[in-house]
N, C-alpha and C. Protein backbone atom coordinates (compact mmCIF):
# COMPACT_ATOMS: atom_id res chain seq x y z
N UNK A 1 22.29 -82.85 53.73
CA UNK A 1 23.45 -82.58 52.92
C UNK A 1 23.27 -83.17 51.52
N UNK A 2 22.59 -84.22 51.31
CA UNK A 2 22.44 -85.03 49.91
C UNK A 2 21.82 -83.78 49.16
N UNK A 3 20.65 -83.77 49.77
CA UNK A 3 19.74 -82.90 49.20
C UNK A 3 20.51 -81.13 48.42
N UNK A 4 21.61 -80.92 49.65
CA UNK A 4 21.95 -79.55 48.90
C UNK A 4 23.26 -80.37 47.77
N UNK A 5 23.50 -81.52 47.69
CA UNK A 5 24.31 -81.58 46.76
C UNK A 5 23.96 -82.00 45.70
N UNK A 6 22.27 -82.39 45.67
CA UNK A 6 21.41 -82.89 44.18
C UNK A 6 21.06 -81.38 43.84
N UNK A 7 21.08 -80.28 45.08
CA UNK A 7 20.57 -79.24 44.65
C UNK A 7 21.49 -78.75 43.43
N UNK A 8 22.94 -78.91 44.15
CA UNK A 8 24.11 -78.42 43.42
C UNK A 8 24.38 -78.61 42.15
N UNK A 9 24.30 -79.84 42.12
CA UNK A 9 24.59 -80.80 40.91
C UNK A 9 23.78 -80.32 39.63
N UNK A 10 21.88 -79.97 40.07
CA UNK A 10 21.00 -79.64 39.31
C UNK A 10 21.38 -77.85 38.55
N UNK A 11 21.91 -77.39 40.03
CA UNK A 11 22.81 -75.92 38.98
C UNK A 11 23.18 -76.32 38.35
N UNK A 12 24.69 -77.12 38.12
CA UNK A 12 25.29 -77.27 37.90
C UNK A 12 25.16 -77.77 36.13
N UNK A 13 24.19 -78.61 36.27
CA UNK A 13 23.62 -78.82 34.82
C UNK A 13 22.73 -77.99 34.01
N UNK A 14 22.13 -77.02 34.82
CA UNK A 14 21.32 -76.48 34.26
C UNK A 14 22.23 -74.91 33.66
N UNK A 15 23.49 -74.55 34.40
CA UNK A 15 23.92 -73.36 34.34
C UNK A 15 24.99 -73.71 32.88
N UNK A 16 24.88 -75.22 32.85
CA UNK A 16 26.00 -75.36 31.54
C UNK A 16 25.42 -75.37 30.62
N UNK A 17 23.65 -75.10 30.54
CA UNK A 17 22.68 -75.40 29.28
C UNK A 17 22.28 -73.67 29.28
N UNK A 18 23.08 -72.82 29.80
CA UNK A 18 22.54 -71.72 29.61
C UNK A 18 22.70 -71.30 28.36
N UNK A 19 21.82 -70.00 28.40
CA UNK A 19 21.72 -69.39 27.23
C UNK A 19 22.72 -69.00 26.00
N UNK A 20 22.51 -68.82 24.71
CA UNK A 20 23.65 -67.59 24.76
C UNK A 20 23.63 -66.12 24.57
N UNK A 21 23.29 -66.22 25.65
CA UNK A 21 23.01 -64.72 26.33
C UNK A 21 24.40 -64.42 27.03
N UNK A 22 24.49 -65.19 27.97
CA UNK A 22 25.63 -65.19 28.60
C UNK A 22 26.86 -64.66 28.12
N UNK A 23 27.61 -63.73 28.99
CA UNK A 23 28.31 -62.90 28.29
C UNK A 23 29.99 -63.16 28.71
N UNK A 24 29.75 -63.90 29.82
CA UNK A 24 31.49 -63.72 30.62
C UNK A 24 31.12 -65.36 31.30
N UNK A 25 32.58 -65.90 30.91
CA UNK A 25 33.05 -67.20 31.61
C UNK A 25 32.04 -67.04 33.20
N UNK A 26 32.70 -65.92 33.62
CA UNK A 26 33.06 -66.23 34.81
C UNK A 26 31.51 -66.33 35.58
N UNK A 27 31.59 -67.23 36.88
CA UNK A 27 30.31 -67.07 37.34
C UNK A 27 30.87 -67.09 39.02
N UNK A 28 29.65 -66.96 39.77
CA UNK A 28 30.04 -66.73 40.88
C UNK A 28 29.01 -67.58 41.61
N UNK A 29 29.69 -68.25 42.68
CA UNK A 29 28.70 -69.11 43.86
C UNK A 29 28.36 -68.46 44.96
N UNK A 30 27.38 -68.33 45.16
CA UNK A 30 26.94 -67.40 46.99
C UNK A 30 26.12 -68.81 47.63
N UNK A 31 26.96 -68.97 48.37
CA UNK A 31 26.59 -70.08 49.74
C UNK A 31 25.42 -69.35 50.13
N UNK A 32 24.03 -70.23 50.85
CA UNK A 32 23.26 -69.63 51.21
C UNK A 32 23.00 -70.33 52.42
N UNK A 33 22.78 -69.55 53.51
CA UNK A 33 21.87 -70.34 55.42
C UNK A 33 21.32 -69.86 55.60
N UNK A 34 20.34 -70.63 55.95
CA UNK A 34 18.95 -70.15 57.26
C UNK A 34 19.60 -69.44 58.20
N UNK A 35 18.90 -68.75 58.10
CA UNK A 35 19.68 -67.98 59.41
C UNK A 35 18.62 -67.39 60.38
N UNK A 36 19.11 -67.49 61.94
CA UNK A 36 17.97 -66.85 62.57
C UNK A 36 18.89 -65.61 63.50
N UNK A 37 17.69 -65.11 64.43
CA UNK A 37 18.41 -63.58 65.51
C UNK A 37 19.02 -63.56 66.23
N UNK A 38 19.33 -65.63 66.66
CA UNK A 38 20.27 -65.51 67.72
C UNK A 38 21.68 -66.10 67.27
N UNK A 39 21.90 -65.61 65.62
CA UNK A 39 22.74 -66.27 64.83
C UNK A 39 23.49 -67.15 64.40
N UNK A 40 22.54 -68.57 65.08
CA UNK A 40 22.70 -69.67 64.28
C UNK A 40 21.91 -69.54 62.47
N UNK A 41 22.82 -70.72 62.28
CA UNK A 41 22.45 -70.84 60.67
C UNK A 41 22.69 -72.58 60.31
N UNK A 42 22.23 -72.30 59.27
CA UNK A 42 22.62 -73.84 58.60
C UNK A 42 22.38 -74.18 56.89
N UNK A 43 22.61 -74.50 56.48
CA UNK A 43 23.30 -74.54 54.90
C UNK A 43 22.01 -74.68 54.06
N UNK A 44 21.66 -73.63 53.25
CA UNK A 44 20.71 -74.11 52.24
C UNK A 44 20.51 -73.80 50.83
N UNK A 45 21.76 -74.32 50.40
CA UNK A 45 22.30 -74.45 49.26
C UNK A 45 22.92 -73.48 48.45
N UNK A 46 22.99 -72.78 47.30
CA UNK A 46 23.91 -72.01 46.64
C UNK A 46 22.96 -71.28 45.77
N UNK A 47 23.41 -69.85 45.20
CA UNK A 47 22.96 -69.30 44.09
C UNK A 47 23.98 -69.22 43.58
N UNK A 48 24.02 -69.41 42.13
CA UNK A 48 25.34 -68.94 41.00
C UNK A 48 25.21 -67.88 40.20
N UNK A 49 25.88 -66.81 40.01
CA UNK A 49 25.42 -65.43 39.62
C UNK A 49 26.16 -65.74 38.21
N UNK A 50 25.88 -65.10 36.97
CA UNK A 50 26.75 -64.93 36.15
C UNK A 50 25.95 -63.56 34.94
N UNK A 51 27.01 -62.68 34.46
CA UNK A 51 26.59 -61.62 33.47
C UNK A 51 26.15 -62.28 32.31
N UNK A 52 24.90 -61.56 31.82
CA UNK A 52 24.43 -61.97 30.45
C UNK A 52 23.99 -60.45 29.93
N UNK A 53 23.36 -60.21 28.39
CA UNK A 53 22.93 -59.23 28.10
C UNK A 53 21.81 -58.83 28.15
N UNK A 54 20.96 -59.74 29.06
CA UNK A 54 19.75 -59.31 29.86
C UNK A 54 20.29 -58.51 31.05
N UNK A 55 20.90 -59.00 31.53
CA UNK A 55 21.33 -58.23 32.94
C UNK A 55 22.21 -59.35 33.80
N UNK A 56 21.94 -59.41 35.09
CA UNK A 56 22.64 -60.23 35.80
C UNK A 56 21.60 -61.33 36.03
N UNK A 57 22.18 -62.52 35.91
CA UNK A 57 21.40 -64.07 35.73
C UNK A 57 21.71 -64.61 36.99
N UNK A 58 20.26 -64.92 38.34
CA UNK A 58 20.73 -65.97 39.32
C UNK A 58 20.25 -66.83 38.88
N UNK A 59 20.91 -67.99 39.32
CA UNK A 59 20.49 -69.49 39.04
C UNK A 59 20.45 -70.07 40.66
N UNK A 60 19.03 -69.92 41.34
CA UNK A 60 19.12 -70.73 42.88
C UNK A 60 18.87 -72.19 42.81
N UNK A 61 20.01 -73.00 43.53
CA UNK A 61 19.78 -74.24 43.45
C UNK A 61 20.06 -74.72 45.45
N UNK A 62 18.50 -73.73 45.51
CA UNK A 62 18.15 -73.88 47.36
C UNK A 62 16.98 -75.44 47.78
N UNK A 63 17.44 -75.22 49.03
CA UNK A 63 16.51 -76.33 49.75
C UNK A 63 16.16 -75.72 51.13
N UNK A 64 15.09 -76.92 51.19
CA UNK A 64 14.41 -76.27 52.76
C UNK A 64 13.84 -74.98 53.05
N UNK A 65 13.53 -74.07 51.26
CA UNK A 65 12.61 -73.44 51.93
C UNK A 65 10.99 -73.32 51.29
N UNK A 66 10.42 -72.88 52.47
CA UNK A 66 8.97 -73.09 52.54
C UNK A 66 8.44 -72.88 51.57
N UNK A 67 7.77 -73.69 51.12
CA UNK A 67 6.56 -73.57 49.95
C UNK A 67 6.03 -72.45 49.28
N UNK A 68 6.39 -71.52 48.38
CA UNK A 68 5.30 -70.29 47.93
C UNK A 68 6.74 -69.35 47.32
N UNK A 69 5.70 -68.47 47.50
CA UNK A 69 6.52 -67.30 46.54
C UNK A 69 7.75 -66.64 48.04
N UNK A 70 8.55 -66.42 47.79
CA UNK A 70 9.31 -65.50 48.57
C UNK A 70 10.12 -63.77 47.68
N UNK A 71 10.31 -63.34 48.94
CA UNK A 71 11.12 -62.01 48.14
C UNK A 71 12.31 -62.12 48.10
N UNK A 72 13.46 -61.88 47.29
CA UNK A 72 14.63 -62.29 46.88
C UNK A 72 15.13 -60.99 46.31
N UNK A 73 16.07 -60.16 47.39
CA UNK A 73 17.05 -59.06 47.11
C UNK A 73 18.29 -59.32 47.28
N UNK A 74 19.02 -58.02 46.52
CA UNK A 74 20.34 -57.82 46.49
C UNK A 74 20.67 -56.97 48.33
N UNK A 75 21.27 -56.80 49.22
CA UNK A 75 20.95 -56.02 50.49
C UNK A 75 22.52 -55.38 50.43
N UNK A 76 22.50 -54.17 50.85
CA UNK A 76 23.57 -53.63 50.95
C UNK A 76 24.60 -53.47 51.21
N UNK A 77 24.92 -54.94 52.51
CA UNK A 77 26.64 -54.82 53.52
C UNK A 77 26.55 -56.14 53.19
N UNK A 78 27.69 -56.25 52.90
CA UNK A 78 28.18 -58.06 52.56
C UNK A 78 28.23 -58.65 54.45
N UNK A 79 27.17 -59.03 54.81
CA UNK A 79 27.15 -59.66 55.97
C UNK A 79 25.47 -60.40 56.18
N UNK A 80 25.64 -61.58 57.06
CA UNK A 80 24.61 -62.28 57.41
C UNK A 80 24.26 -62.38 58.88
N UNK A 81 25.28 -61.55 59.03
CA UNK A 81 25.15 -61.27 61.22
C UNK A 81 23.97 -60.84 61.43
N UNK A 82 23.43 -61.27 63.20
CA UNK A 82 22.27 -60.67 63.40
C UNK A 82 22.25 -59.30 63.13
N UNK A 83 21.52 -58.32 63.29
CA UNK A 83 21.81 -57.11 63.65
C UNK A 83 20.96 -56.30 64.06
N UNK A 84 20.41 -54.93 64.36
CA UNK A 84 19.34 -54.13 64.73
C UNK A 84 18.32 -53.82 63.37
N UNK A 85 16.63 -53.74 63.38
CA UNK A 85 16.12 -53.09 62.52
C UNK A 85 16.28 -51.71 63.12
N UNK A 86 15.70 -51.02 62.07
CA UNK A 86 15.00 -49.31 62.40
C UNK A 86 14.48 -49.26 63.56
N UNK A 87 14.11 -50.09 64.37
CA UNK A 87 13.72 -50.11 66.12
C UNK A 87 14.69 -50.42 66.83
N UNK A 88 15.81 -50.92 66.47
CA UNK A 88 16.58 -51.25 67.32
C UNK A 88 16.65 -53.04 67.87
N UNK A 89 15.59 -53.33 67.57
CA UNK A 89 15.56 -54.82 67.60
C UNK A 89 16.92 -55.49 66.91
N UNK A 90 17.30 -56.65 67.87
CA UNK A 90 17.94 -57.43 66.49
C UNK A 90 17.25 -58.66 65.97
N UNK A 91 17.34 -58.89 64.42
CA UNK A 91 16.69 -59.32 63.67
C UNK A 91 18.23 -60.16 62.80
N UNK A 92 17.49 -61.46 62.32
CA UNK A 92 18.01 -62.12 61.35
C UNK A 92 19.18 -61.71 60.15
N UNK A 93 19.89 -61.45 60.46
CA UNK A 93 20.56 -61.46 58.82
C UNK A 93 20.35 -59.54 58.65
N UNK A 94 20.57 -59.22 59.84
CA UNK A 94 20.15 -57.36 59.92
C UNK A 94 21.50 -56.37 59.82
N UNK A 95 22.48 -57.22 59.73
CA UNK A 95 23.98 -56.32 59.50
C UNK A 95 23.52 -56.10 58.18
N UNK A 96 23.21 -57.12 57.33
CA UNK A 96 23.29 -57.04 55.70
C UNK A 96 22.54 -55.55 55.33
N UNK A 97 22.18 -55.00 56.28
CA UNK A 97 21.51 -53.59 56.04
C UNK A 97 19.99 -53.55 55.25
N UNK A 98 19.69 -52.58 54.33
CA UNK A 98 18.51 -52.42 53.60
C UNK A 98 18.99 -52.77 52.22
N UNK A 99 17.65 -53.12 51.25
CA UNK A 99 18.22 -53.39 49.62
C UNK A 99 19.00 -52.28 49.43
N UNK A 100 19.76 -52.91 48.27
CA UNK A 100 21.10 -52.42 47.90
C UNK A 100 20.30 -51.31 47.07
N UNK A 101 20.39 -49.97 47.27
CA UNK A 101 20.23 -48.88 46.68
C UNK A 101 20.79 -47.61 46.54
N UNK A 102 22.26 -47.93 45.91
CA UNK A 102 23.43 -46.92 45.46
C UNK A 102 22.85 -45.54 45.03
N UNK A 103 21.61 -45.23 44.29
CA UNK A 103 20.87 -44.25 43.98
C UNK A 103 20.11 -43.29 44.70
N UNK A 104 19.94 -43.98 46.12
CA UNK A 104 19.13 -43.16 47.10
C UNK A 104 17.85 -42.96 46.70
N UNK A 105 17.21 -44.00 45.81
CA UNK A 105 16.00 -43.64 45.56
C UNK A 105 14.72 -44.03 46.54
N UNK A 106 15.36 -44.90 47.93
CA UNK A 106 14.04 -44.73 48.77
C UNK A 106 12.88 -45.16 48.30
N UNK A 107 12.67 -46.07 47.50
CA UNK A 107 11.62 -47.01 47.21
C UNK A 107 11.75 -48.36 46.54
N UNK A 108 11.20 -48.66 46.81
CA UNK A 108 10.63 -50.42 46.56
C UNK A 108 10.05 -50.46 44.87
N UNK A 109 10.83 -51.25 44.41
CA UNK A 109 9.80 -51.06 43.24
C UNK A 109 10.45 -52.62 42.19
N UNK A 110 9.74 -52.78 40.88
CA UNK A 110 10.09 -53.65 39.92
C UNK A 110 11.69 -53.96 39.57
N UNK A 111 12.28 -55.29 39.01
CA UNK A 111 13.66 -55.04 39.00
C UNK A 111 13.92 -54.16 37.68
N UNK A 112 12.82 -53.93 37.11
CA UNK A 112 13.20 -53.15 35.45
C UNK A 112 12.85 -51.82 35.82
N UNK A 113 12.07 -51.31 36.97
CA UNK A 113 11.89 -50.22 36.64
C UNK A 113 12.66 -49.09 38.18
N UNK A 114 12.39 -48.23 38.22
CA UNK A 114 12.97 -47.50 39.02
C UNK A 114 12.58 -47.45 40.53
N UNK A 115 13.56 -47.65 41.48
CA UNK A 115 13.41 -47.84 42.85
C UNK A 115 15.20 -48.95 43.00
N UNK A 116 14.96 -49.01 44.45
CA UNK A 116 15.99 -50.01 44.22
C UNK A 116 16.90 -50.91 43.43
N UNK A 117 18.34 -50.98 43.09
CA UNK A 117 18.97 -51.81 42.28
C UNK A 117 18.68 -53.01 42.61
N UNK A 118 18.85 -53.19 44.01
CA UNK A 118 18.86 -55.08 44.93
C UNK A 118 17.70 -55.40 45.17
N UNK A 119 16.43 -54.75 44.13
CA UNK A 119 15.19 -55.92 43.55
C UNK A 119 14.65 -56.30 42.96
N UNK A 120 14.98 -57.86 43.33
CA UNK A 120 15.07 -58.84 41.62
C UNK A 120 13.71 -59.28 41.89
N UNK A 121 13.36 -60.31 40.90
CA UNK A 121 11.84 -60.78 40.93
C UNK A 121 11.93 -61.69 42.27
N UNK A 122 10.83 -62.55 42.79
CA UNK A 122 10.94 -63.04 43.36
C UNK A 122 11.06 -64.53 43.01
N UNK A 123 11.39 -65.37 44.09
CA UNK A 123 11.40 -66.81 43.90
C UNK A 123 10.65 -67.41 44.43
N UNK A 124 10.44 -68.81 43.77
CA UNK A 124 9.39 -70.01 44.22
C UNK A 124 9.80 -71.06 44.48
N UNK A 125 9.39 -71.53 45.62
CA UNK A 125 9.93 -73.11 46.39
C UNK A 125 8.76 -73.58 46.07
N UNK A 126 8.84 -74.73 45.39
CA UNK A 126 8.17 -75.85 45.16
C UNK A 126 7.68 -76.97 46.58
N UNK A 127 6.79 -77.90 46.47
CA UNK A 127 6.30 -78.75 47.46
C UNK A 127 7.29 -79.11 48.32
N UNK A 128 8.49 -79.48 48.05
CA UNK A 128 9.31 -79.88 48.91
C UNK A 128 10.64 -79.20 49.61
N UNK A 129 10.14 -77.97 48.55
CA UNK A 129 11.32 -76.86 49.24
C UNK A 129 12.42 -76.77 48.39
N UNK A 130 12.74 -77.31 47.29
CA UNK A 130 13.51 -76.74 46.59
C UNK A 130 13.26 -75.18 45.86
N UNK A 131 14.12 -74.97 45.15
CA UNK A 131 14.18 -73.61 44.48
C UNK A 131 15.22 -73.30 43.60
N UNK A 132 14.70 -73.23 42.00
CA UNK A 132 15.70 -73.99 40.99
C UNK A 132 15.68 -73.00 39.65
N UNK A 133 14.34 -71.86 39.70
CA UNK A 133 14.10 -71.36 38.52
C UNK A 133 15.00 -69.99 38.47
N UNK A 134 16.02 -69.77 37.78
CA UNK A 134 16.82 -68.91 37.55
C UNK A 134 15.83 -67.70 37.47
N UNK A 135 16.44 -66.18 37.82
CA UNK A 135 16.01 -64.87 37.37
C UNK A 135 16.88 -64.18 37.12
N UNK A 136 16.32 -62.77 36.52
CA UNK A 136 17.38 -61.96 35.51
C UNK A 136 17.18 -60.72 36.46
N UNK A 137 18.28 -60.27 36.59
CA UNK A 137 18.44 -58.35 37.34
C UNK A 137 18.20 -57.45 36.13
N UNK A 138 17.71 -57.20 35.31
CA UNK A 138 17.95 -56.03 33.88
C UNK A 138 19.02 -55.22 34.58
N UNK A 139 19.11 -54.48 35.31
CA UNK A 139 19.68 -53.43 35.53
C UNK A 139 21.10 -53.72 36.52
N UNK A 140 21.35 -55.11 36.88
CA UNK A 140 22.60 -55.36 37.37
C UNK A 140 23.59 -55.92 36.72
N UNK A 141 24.90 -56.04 37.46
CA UNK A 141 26.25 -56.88 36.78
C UNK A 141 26.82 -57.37 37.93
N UNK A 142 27.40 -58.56 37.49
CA UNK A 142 28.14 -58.77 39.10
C UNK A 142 29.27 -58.08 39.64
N UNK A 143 29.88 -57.03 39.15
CA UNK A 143 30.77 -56.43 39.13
C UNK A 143 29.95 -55.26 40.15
N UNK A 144 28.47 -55.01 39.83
CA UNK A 144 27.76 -54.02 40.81
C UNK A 144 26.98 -54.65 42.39
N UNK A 145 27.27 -55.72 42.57
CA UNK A 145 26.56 -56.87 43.60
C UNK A 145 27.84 -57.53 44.58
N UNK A 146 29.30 -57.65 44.39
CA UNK A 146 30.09 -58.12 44.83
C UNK A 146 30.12 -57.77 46.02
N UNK A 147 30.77 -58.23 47.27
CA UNK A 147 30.73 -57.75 48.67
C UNK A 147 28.99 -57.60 49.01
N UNK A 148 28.33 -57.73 48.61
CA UNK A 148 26.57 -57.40 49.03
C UNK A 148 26.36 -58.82 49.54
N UNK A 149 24.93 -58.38 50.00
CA UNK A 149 24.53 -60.36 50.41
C UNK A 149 23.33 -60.31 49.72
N UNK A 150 23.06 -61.27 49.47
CA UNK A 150 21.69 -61.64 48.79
C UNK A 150 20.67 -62.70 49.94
N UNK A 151 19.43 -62.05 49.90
CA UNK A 151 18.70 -62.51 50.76
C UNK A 151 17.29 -62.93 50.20
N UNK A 152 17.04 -63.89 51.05
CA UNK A 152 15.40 -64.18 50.77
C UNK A 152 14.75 -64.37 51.93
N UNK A 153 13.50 -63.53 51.57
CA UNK A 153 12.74 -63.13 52.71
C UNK A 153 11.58 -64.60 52.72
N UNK A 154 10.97 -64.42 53.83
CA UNK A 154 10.03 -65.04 54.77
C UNK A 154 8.35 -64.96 53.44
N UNK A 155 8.27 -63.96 52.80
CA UNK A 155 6.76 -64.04 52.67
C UNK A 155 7.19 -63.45 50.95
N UNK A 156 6.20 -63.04 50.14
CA UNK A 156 6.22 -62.73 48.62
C UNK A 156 6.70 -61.46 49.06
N UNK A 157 6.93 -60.79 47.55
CA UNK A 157 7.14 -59.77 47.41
C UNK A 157 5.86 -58.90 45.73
N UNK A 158 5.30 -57.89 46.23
CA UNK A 158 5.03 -57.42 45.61
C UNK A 158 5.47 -55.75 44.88
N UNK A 159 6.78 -55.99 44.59
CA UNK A 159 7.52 -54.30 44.17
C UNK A 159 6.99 -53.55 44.31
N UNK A 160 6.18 -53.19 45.32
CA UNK A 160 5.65 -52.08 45.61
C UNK A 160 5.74 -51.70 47.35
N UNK A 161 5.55 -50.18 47.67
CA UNK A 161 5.68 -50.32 49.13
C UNK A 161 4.64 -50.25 50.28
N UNK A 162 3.53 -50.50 48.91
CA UNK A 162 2.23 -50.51 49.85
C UNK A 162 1.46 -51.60 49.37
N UNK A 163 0.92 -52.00 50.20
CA UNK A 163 0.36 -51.66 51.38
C UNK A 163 1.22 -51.81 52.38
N UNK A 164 2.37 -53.27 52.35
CA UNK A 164 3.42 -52.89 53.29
C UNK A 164 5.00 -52.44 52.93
N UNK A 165 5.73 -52.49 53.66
CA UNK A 165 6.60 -51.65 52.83
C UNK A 165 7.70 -52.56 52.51
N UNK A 166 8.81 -52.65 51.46
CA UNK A 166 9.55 -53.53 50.66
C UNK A 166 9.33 -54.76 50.64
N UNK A 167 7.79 -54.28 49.76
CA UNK A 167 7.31 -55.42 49.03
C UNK A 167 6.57 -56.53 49.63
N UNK A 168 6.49 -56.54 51.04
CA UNK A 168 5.59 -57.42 51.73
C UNK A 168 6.54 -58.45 52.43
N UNK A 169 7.97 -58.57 51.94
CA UNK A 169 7.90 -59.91 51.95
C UNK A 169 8.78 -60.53 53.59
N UNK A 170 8.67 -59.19 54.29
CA UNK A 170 8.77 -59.22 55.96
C UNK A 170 10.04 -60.16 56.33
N UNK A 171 10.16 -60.83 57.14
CA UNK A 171 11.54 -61.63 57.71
C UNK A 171 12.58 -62.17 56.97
N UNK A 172 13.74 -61.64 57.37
CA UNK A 172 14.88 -62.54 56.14
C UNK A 172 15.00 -63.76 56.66
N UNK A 173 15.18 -64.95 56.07
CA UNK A 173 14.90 -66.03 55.82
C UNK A 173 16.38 -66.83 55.66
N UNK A 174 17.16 -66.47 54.62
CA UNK A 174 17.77 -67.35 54.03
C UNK A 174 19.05 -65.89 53.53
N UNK A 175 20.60 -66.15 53.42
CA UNK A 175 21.42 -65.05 53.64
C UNK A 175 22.63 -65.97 52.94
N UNK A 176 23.38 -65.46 51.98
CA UNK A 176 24.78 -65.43 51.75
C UNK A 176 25.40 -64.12 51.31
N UNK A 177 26.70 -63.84 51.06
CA UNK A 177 27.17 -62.93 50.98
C UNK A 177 28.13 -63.35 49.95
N UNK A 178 27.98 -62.37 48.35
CA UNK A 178 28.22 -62.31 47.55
C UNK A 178 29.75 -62.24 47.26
N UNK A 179 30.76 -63.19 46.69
CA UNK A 179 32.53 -62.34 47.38
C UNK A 179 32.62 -62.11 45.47
């Protein structure tokens, strides 16, 4: 608990040194948990969303997760319940559905360029598992993300759908839901 509240604290300072880019007061907190298939969870810290004229600005101020690059989307149903994949399995954080893609465009791709709205760059946990370096959506607002959940997957992401498909970055990991 210390740990997600130095996490907090470190948003917290870092989101008041933002840019001025920043376009609207308002910002938004998405609670984030580990979450696994037999739908326990447990707390690992917060992202704070807020509009700028880059696009939509997260600021993750996470803990406890694993070391390296992960994939970090917008997902379509504001939920973190287990739920079924495309096999029917249930899987982690699988109500939240597939990335958020209002367009029907059916691919995986860059957050600037065309494919999915709900994919942002990815994020990096440092040696001890924090995760602190803000990213930009170009093409979102929080006004287009509300009710969605935001997730971070298990492995990197490379915006592309090959060799595997959305982006590589396989198991959801880590789940809040955007209000």
């Amino acid at each position: 608990m210390r740990a997600i509240l130095a996490a907090a604290a470190a948003a917290t300072l870092i989101s008041g040194c933002a840019t001025t880019d920043i376009i609207s007061s308002e910002r938004v907190v998405v609670p984030m948990n580990m979450v696994a298939a037999d739908g326990t969870s447990h707390a690992a810290g917060m992202v704070t969303l807020n509009d700028s004229i880059a696009g939509l600005v997260l600021l993750p101020a996470l803990v406890q997760i694993p070391e390296g690059s992960h994939g970090f989307h917008v997902h379509a149903n504001g939920s973190c319940a287990p739920g079924p994949d495309a096999q029917g399995k249930t899987i982690a954080a699988g109500a939240a559905g597939g990335h958020f893609d209002p367009q029907n465009t059916g691919m995986h791709g860059p957050p600037q360029g065309p494919g999915h709205l709900g994919d942002l760059p990815p994020i990096t946990a440092d040696s001890v598992g924090n995760v602190s370096q803000p990213v930009v959506a170009p093409r979102l607002k929080l006004a287009d993300v509300r009710g969605k959940a935001l997730m971070v997957h298990v492995g990197g992401d490379n915006h592309s759908d090959q060799p595997a498909p959305l982006g590589g970055g396989g198991a959801r990991m880590a789940c809040g839901v955007i209000p």
